[in-house]
PDB file of N, CA and C in Angstrom:
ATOM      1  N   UNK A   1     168.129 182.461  49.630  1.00  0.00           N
ATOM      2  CA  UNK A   1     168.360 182.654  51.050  1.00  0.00           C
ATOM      3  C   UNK A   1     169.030 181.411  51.626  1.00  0.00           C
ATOM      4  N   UNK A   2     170.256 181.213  52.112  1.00  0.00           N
ATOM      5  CA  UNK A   2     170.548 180.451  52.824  1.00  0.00           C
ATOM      6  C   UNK A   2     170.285 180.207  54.496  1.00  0.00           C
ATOM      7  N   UNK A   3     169.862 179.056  54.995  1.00  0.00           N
ATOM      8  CA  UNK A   3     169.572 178.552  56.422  1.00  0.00           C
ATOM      9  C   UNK A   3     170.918 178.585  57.193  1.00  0.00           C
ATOM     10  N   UNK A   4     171.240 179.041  58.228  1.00  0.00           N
ATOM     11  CA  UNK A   4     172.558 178.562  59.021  1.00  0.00           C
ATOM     12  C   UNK A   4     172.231 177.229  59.894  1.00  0.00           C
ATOM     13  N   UNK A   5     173.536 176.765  59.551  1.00  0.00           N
ATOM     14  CA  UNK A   5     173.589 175.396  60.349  1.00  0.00           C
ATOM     15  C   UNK A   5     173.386 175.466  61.826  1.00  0.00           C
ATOM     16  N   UNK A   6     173.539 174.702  62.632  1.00  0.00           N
ATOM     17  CA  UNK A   6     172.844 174.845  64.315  1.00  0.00           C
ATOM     18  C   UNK A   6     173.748 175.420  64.681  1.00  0.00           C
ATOM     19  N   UNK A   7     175.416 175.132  64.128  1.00  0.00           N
ATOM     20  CA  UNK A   7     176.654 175.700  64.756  1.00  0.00           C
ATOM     21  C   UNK A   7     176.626 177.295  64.730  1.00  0.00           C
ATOM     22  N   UNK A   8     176.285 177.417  63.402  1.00  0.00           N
ATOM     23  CA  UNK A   8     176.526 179.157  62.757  1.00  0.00           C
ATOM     24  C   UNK A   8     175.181 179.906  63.831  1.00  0.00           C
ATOM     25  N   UNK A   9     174.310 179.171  63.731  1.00  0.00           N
ATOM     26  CA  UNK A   9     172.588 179.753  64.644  1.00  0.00           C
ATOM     27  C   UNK A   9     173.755 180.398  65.969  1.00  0.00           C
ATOM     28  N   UNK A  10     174.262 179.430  66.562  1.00  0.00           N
ATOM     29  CA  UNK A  10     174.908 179.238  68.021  1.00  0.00           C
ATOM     30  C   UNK A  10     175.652 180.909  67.736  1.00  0.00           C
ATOM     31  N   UNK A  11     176.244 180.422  67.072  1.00  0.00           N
ATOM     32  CA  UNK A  11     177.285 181.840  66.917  1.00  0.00           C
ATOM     33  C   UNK A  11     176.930 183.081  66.899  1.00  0.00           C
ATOM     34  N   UNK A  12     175.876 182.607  65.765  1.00  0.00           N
ATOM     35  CA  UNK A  12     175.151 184.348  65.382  1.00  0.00           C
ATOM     36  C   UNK A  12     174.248 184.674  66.455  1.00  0.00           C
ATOM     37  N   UNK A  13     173.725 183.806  67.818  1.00  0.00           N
ATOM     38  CA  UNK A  13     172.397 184.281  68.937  1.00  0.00           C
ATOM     39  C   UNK A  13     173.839 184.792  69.416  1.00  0.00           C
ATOM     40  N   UNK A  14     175.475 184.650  69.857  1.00  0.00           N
ATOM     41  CA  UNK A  14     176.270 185.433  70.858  1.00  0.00           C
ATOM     42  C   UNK A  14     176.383 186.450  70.324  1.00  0.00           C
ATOM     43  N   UNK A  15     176.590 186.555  68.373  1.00  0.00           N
ATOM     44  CA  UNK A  15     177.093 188.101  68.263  1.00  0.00           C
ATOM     45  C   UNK A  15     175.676 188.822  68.531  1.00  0.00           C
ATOM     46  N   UNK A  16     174.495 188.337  68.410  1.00  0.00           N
ATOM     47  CA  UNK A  16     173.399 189.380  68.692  1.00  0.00           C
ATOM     48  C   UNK A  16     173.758 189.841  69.686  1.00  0.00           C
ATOM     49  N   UNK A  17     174.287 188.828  70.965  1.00  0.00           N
ATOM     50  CA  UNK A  17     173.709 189.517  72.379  1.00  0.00           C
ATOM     51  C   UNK A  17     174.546 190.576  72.578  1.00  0.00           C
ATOM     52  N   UNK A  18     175.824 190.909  71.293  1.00  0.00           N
ATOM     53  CA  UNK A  18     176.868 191.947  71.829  1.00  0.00           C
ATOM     54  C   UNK A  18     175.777 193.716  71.464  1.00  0.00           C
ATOM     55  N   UNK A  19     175.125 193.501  70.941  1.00  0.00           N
ATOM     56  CA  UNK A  19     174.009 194.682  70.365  1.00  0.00           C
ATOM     57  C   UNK A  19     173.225 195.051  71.163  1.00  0.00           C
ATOM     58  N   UNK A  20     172.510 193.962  71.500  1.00  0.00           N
ATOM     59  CA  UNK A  20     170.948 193.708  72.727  1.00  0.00           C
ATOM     60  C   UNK A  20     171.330 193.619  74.025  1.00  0.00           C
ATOM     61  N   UNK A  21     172.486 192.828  74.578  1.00  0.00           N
ATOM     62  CA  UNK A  21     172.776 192.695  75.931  1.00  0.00           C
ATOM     63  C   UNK A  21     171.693 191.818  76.385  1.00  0.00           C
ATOM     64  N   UNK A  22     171.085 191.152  75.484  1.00  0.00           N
ATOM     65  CA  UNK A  22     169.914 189.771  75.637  1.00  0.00           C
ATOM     66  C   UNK A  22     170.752 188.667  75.711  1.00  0.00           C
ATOM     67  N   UNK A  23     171.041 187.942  76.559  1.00  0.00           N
ATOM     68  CA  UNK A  23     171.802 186.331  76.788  1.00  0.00           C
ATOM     69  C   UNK A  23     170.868 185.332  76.386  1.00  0.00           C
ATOM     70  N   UNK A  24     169.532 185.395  76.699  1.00  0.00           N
ATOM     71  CA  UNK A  24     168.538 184.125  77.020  1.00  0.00           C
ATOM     72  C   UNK A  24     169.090 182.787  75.938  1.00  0.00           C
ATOM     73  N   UNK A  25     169.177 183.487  74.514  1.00  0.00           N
ATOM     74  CA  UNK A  25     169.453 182.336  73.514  1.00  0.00           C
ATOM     75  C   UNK A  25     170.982 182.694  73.063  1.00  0.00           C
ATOM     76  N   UNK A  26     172.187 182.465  73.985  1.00  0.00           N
ATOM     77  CA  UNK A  26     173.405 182.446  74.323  1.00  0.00           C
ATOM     78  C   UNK A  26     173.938 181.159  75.102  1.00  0.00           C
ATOM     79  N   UNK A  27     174.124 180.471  74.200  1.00  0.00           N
ATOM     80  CA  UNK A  27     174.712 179.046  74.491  1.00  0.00           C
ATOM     81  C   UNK A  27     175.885 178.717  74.791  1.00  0.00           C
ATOM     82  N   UNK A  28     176.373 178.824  76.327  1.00  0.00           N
ATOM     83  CA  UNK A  28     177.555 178.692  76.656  1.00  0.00           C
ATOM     84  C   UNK A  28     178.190 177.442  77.615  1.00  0.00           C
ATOM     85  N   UNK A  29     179.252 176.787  77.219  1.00  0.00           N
ATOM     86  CA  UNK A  29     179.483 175.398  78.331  1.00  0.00           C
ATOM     87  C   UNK A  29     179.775 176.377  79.355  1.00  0.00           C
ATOM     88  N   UNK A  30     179.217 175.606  80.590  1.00  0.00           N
ATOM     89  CA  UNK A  30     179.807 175.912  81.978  1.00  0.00           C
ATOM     90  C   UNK A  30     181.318 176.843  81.804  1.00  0.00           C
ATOM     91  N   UNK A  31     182.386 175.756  81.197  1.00  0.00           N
ATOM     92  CA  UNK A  31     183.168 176.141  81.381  1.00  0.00           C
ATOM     93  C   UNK A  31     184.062 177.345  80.211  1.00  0.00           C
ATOM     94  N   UNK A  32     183.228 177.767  79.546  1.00  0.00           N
ATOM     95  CA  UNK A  32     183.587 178.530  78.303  1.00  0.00           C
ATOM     96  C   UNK A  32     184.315 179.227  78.812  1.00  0.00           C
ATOM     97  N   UNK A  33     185.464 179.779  77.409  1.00  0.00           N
ATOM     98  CA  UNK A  33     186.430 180.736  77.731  1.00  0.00           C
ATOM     99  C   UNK A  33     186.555 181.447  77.012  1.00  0.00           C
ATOM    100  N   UNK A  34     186.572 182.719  76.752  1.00  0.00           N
ATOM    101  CA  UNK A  34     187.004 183.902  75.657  1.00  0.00           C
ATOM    102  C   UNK A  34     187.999 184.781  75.750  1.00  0.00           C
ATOM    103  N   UNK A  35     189.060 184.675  75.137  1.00  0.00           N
ATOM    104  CA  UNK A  35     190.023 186.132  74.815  1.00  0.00           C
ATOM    105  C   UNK A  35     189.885 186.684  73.678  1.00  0.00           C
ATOM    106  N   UNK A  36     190.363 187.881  73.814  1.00  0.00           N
ATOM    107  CA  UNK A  36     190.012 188.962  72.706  1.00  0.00           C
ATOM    108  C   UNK A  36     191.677 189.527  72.510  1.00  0.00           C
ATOM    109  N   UNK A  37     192.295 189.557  71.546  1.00  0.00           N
ATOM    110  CA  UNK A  37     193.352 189.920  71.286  1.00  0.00           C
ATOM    111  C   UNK A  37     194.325 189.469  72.191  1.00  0.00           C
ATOM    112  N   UNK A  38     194.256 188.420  72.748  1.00  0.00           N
ATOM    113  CA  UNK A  38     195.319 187.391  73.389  1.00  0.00           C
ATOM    114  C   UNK A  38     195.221 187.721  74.993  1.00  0.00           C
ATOM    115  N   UNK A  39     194.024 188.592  75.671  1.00  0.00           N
ATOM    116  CA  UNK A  39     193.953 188.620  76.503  1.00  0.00           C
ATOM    117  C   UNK A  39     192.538 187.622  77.047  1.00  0.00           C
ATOM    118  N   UNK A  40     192.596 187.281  78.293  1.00  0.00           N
ATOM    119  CA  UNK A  40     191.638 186.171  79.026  1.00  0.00           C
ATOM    120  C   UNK A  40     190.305 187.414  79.263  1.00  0.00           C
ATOM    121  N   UNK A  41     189.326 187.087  78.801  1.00  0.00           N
ATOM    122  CA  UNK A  41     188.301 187.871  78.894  1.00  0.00           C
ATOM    123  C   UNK A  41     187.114 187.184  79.646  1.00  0.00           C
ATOM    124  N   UNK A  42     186.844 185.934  79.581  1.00  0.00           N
ATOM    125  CA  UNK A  42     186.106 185.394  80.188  1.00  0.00           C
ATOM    126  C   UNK A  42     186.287 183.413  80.833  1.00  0.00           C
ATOM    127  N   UNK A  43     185.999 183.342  81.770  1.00  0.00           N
ATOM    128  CA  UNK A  43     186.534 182.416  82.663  1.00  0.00           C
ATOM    129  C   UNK A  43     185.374 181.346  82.492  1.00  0.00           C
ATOM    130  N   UNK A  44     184.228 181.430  82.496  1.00  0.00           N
ATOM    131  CA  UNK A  44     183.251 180.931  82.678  1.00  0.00           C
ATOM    132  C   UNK A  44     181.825 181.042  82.072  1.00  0.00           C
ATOM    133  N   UNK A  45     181.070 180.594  81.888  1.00  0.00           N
ATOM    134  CA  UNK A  45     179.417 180.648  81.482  1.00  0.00           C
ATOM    135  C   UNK A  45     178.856 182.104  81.538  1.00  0.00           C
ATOM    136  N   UNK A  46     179.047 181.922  83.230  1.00  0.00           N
ATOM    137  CA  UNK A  46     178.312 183.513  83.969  1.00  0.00           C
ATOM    138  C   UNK A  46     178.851 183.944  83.681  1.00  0.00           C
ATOM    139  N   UNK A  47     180.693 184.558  83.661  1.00  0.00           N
ATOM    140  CA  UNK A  47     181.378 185.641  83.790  1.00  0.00           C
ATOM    141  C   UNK A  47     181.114 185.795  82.280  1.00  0.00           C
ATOM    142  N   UNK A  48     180.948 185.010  81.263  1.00  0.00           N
ATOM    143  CA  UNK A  48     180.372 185.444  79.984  1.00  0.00           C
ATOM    144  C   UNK A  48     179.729 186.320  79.729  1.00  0.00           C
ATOM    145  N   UNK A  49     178.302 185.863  80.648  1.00  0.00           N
ATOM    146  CA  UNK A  49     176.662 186.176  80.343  1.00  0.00           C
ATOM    147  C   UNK A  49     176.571 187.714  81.154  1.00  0.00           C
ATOM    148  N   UNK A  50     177.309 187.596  82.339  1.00  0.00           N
ATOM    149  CA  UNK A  50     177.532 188.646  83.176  1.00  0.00           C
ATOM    150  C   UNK A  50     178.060 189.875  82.029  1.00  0.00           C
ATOM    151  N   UNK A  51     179.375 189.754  81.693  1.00  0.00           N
ATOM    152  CA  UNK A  51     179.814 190.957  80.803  1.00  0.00           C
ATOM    153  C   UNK A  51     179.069 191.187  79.610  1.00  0.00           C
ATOM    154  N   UNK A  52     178.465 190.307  78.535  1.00  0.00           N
ATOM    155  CA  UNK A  52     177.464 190.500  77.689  1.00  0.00           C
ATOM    156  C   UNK A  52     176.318 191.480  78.259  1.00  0.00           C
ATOM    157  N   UNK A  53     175.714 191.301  79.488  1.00  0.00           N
ATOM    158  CA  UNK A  53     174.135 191.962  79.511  1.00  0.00           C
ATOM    159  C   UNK A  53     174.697 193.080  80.288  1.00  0.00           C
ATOM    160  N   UNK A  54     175.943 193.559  80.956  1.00  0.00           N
ATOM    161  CA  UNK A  54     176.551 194.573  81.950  1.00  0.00           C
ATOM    162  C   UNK A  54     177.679 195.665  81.482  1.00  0.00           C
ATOM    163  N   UNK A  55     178.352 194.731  80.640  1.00  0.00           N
ATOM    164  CA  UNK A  55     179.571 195.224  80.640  1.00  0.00           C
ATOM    165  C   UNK A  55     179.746 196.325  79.943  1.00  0.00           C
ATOM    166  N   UNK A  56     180.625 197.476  80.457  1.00  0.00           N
ATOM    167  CA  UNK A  56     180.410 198.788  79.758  1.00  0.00           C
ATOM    168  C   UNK A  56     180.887 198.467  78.456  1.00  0.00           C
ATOM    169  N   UNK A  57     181.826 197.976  78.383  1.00  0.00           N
ATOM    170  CA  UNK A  57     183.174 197.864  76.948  1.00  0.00           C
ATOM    171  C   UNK A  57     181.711 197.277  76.346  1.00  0.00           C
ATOM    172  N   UNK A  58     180.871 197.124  75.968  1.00  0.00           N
ATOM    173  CA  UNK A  58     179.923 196.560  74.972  1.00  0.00           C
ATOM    174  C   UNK A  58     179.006 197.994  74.446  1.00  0.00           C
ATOM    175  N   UNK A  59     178.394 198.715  75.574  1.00  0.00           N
ATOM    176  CA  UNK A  59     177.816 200.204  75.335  1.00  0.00           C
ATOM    177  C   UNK A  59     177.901 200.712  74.264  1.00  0.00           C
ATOM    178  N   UNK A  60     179.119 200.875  73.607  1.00  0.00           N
ATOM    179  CA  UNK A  60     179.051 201.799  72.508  1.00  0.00           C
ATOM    180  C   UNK A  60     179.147 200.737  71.243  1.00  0.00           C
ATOM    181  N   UNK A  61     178.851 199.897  70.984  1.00  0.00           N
ATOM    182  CA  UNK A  61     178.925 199.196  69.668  1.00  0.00           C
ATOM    183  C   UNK A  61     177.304 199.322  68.991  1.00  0.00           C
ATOM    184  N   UNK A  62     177.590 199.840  68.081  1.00  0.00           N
ATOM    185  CA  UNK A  62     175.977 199.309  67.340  1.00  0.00           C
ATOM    186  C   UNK A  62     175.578 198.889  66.265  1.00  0.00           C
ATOM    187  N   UNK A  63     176.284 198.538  65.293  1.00  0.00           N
ATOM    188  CA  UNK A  63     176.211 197.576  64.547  1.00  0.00           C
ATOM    189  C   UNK A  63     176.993 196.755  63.986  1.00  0.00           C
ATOM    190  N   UNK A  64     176.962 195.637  63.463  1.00  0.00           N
ATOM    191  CA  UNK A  64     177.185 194.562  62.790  1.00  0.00           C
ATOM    192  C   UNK A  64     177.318 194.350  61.601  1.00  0.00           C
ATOM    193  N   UNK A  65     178.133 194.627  60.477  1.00  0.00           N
ATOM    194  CA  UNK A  65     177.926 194.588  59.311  1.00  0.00           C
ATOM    195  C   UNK A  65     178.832 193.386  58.205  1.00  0.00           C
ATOM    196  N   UNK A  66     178.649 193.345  56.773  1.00  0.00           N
ATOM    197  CA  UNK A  66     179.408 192.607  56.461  1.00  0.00           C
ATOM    198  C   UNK A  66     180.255 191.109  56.786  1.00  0.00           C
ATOM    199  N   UNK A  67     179.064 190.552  57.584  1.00  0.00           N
ATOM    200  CA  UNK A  67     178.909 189.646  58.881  1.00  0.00           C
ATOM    201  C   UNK A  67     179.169 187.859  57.277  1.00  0.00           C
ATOM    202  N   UNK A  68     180.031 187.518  57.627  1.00  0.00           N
ATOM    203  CA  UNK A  68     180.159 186.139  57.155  1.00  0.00           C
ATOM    204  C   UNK A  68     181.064 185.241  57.410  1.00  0.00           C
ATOM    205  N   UNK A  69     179.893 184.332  57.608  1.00  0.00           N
ATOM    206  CA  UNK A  69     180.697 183.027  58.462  1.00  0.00           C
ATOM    207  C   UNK A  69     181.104 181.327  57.648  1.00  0.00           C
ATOM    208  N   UNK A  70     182.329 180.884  58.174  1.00  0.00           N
ATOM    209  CA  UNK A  70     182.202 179.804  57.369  1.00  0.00           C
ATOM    210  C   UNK A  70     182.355 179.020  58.438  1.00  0.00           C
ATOM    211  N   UNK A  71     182.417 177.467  58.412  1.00  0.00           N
ATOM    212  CA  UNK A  71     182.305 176.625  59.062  1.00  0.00           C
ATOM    213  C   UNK A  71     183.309 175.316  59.224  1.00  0.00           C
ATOM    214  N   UNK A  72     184.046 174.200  60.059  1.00  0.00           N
ATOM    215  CA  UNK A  72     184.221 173.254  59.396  1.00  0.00           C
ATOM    216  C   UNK A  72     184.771 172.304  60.738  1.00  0.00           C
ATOM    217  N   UNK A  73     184.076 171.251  60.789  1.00  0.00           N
ATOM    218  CA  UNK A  73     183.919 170.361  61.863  1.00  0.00           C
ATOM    219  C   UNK A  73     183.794 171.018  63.373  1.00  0.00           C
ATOM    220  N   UNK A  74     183.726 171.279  64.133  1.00  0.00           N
ATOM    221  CA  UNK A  74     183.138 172.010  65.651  1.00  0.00           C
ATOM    222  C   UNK A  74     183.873 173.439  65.255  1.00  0.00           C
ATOM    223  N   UNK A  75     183.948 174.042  64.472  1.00  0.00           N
ATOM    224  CA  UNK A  75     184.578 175.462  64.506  1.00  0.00           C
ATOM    225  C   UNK A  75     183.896 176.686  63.795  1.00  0.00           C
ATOM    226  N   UNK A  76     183.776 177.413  63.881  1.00  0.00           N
ATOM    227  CA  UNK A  76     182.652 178.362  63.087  1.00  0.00           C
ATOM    228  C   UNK A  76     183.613 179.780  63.198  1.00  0.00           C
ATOM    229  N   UNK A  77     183.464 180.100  61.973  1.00  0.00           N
ATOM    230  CA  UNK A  77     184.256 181.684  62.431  1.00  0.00           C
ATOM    231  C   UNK A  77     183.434 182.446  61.451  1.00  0.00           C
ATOM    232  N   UNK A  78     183.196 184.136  62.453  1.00  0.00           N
ATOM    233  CA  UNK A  78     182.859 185.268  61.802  1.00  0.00           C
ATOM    234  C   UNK A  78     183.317 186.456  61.361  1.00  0.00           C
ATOM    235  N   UNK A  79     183.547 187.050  60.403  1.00  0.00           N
ATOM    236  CA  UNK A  79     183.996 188.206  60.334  1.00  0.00           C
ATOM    237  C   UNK A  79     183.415 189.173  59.816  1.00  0.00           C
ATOM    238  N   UNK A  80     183.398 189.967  60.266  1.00  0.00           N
ATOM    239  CA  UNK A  80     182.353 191.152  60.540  1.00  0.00           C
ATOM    240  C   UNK A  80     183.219 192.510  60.570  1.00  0.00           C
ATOM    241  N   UNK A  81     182.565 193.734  60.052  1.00  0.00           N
ATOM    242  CA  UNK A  81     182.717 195.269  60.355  1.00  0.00           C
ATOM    243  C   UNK A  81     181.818 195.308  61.734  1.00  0.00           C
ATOM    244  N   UNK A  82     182.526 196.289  62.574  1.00  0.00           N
ATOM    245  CA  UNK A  82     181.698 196.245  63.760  1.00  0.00           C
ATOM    246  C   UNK A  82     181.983 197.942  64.133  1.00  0.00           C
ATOM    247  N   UNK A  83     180.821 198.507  63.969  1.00  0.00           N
ATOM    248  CA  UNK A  83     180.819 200.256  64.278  1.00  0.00           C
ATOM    249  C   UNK A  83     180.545 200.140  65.647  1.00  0.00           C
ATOM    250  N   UNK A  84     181.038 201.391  66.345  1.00  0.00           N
ATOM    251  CA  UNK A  84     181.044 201.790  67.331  1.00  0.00           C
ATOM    252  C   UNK A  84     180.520 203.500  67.460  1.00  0.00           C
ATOM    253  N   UNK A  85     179.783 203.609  68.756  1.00  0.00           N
ATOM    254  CA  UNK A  85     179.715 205.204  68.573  1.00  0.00           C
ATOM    255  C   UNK A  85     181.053 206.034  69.475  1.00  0.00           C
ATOM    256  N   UNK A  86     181.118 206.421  69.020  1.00  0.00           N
ATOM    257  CA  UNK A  86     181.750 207.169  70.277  1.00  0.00           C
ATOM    258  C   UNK A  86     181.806 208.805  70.641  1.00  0.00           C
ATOM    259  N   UNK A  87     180.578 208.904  70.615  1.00  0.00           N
ATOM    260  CA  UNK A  87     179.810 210.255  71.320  1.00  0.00           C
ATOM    261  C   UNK A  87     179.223 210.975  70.407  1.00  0.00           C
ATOM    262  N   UNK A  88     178.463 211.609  70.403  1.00  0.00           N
ATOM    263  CA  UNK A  88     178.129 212.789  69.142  1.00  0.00           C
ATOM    264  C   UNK A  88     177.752 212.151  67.749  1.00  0.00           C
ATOM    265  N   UNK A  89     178.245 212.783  67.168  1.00  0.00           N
ATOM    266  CA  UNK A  89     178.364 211.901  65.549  1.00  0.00           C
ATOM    267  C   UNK A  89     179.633 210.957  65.325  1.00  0.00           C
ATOM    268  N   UNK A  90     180.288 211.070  66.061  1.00  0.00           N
ATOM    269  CA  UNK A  90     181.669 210.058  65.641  1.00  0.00           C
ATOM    270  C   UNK A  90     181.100 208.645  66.349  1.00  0.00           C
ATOM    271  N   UNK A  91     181.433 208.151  64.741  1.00  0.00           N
ATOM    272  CA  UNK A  91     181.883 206.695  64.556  1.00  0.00           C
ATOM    273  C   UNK A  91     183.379 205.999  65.006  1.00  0.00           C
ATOM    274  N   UNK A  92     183.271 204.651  64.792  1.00  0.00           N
ATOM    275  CA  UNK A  92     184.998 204.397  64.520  1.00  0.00           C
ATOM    276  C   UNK A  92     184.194 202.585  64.375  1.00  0.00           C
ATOM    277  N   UNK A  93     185.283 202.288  62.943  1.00  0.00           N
ATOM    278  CA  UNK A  93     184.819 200.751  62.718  1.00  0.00           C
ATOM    279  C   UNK A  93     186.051 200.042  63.114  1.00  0.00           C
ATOM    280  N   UNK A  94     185.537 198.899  63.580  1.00  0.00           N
ATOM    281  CA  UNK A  94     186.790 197.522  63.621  1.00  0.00           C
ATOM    282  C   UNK A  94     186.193 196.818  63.057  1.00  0.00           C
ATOM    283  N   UNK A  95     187.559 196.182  62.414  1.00  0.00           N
ATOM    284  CA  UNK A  95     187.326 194.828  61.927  1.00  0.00           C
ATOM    285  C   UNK A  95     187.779 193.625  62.791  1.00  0.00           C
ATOM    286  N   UNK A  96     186.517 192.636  62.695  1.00  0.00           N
ATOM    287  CA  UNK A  96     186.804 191.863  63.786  1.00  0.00           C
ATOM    288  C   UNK A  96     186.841 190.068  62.822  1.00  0.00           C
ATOM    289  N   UNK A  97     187.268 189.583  63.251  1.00  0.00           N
ATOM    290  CA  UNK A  97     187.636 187.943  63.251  1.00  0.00           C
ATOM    291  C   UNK A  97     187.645 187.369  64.653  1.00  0.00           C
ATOM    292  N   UNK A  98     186.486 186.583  64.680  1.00  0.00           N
ATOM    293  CA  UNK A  98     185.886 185.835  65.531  1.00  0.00           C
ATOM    294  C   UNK A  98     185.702 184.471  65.432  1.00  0.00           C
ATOM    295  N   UNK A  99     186.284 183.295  66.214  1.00  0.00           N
ATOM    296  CA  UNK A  99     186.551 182.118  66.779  1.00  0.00           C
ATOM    297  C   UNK A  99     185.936 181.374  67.240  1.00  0.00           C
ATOM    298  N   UNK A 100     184.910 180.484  66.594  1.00  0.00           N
ATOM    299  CA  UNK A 100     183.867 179.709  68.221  1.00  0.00           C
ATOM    300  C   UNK A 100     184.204 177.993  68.000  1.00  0.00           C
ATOM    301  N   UNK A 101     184.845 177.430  69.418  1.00  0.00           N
ATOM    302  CA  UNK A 101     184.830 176.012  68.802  1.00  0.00           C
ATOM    303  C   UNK A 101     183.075 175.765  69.590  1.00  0.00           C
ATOM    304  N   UNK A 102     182.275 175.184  68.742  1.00  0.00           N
ATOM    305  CA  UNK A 102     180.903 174.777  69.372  1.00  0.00           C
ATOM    306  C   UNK A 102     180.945 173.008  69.018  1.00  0.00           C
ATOM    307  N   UNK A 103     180.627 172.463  70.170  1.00  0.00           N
ATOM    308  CA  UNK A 103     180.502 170.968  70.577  1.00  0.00           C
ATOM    309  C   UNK A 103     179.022 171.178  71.298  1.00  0.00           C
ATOM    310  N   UNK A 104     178.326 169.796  71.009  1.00  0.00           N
ATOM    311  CA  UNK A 104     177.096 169.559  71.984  1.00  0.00           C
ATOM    312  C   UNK A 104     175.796 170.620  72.298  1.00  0.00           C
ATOM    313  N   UNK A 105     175.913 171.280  70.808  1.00  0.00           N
ATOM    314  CA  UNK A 105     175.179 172.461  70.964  1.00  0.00           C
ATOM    315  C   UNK A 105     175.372 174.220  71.867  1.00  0.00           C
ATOM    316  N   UNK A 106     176.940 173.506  72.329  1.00  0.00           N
ATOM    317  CA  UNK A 106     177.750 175.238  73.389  1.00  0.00           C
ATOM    318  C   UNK A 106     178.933 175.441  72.638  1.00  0.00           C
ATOM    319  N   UNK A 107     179.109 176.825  73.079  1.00  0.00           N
ATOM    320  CA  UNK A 107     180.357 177.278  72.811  1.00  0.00           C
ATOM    321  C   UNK A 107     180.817 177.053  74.151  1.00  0.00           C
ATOM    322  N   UNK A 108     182.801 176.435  73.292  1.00  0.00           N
ATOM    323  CA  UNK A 108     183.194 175.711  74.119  1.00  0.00           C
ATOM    324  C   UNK A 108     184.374 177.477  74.668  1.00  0.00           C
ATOM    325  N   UNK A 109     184.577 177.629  73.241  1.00  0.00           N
ATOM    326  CA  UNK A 109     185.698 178.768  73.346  1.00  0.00           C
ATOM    327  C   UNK A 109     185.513 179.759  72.516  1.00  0.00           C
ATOM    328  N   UNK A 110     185.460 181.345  72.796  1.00  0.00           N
ATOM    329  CA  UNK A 110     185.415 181.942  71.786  1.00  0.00           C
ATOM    330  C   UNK A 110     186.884 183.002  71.624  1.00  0.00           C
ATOM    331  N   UNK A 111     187.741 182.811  70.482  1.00  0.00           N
ATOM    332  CA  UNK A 111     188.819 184.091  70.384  1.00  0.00           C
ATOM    333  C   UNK A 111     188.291 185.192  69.346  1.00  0.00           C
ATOM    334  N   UNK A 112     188.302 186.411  69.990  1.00  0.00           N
ATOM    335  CA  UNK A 112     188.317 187.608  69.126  1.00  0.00           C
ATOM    336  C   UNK A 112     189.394 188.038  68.930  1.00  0.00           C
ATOM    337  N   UNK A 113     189.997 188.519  67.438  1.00  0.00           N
ATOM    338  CA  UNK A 113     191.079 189.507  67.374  1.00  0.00           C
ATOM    339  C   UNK A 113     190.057 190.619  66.607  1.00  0.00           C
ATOM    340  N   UNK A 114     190.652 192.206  67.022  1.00  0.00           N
ATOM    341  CA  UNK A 114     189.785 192.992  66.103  1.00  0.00           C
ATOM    342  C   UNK A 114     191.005 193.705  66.095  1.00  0.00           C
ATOM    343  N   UNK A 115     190.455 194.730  65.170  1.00  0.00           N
ATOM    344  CA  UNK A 115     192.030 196.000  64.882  1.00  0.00           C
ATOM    345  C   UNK A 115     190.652 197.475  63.989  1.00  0.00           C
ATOM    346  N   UNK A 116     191.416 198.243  64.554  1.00  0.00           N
ATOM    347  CA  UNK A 116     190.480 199.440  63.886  1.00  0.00           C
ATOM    348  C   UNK A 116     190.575 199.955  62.469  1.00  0.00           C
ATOM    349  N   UNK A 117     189.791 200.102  61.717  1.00  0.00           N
ATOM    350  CA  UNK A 117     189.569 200.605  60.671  1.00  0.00           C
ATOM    351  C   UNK A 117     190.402 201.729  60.426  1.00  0.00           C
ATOM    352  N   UNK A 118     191.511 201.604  59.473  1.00  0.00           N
ATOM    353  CA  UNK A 118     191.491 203.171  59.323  1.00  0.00           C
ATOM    354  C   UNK A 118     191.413 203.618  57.465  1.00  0.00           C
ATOM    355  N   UNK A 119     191.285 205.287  58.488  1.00  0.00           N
ATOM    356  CA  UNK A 119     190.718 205.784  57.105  1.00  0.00           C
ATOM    357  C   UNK A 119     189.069 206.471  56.995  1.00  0.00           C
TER     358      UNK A 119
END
């Protein structure tokens, strides 16, 4: 069994909160910023924490799979299968590659690119 480092911990309490919509152990600087496929998604701490525990675009995701992260001086990245429901019995997976620079125990910045599974 491997331990994650404090950086990877940091990373892996944000991808939980995309499941749970739980922030509490979501470590974000004041001034954090996130885009997701080259668009500005989040401005700030709150506007983070706000769309994590609210935001519809999170609703239909439910799991996390194939989740591995590597590491190397303030940077941590994950990549992950990430299912989605989308109504009934239909599924649909993306694959996602995920970005965190973490300093001082916060994420300073996070970039997502994802693209859908096909097939």
């Amino acid at each position: 069994m491997t331990t994650d480092s404090p950086n990877v911990q940091i990373a892996r309490a944000y991808l939980d909160s995309l499941l749970s919509h739980r922030t509490d152990d979501v470590r974000l600087a004041p001034d954090a910023k996130r885009f997701e496929n080259g668009e500005d998604c989040g401005w700030s701490r709150e506007a983070i924490l706000e769309s994590l525990r609210t935001g519809e675009q999170y609703l239909p995701l439910r799991t996390i799979r194939e989740l591995r992260f590597a590491e190397w001086d303030d940077n941590v990245t994950a990549h992950y299968q990430l299912d989605l429901d989308l109504g009934g019995e239909r599924l649909a997976t993306s694959s996602i590659a995920e970005h965190f620079v973490v300093r001082g125990g916060e994420i300073h910045a996070i970039t997502v690119v994802f693209e859908p599974v096909m097939g």
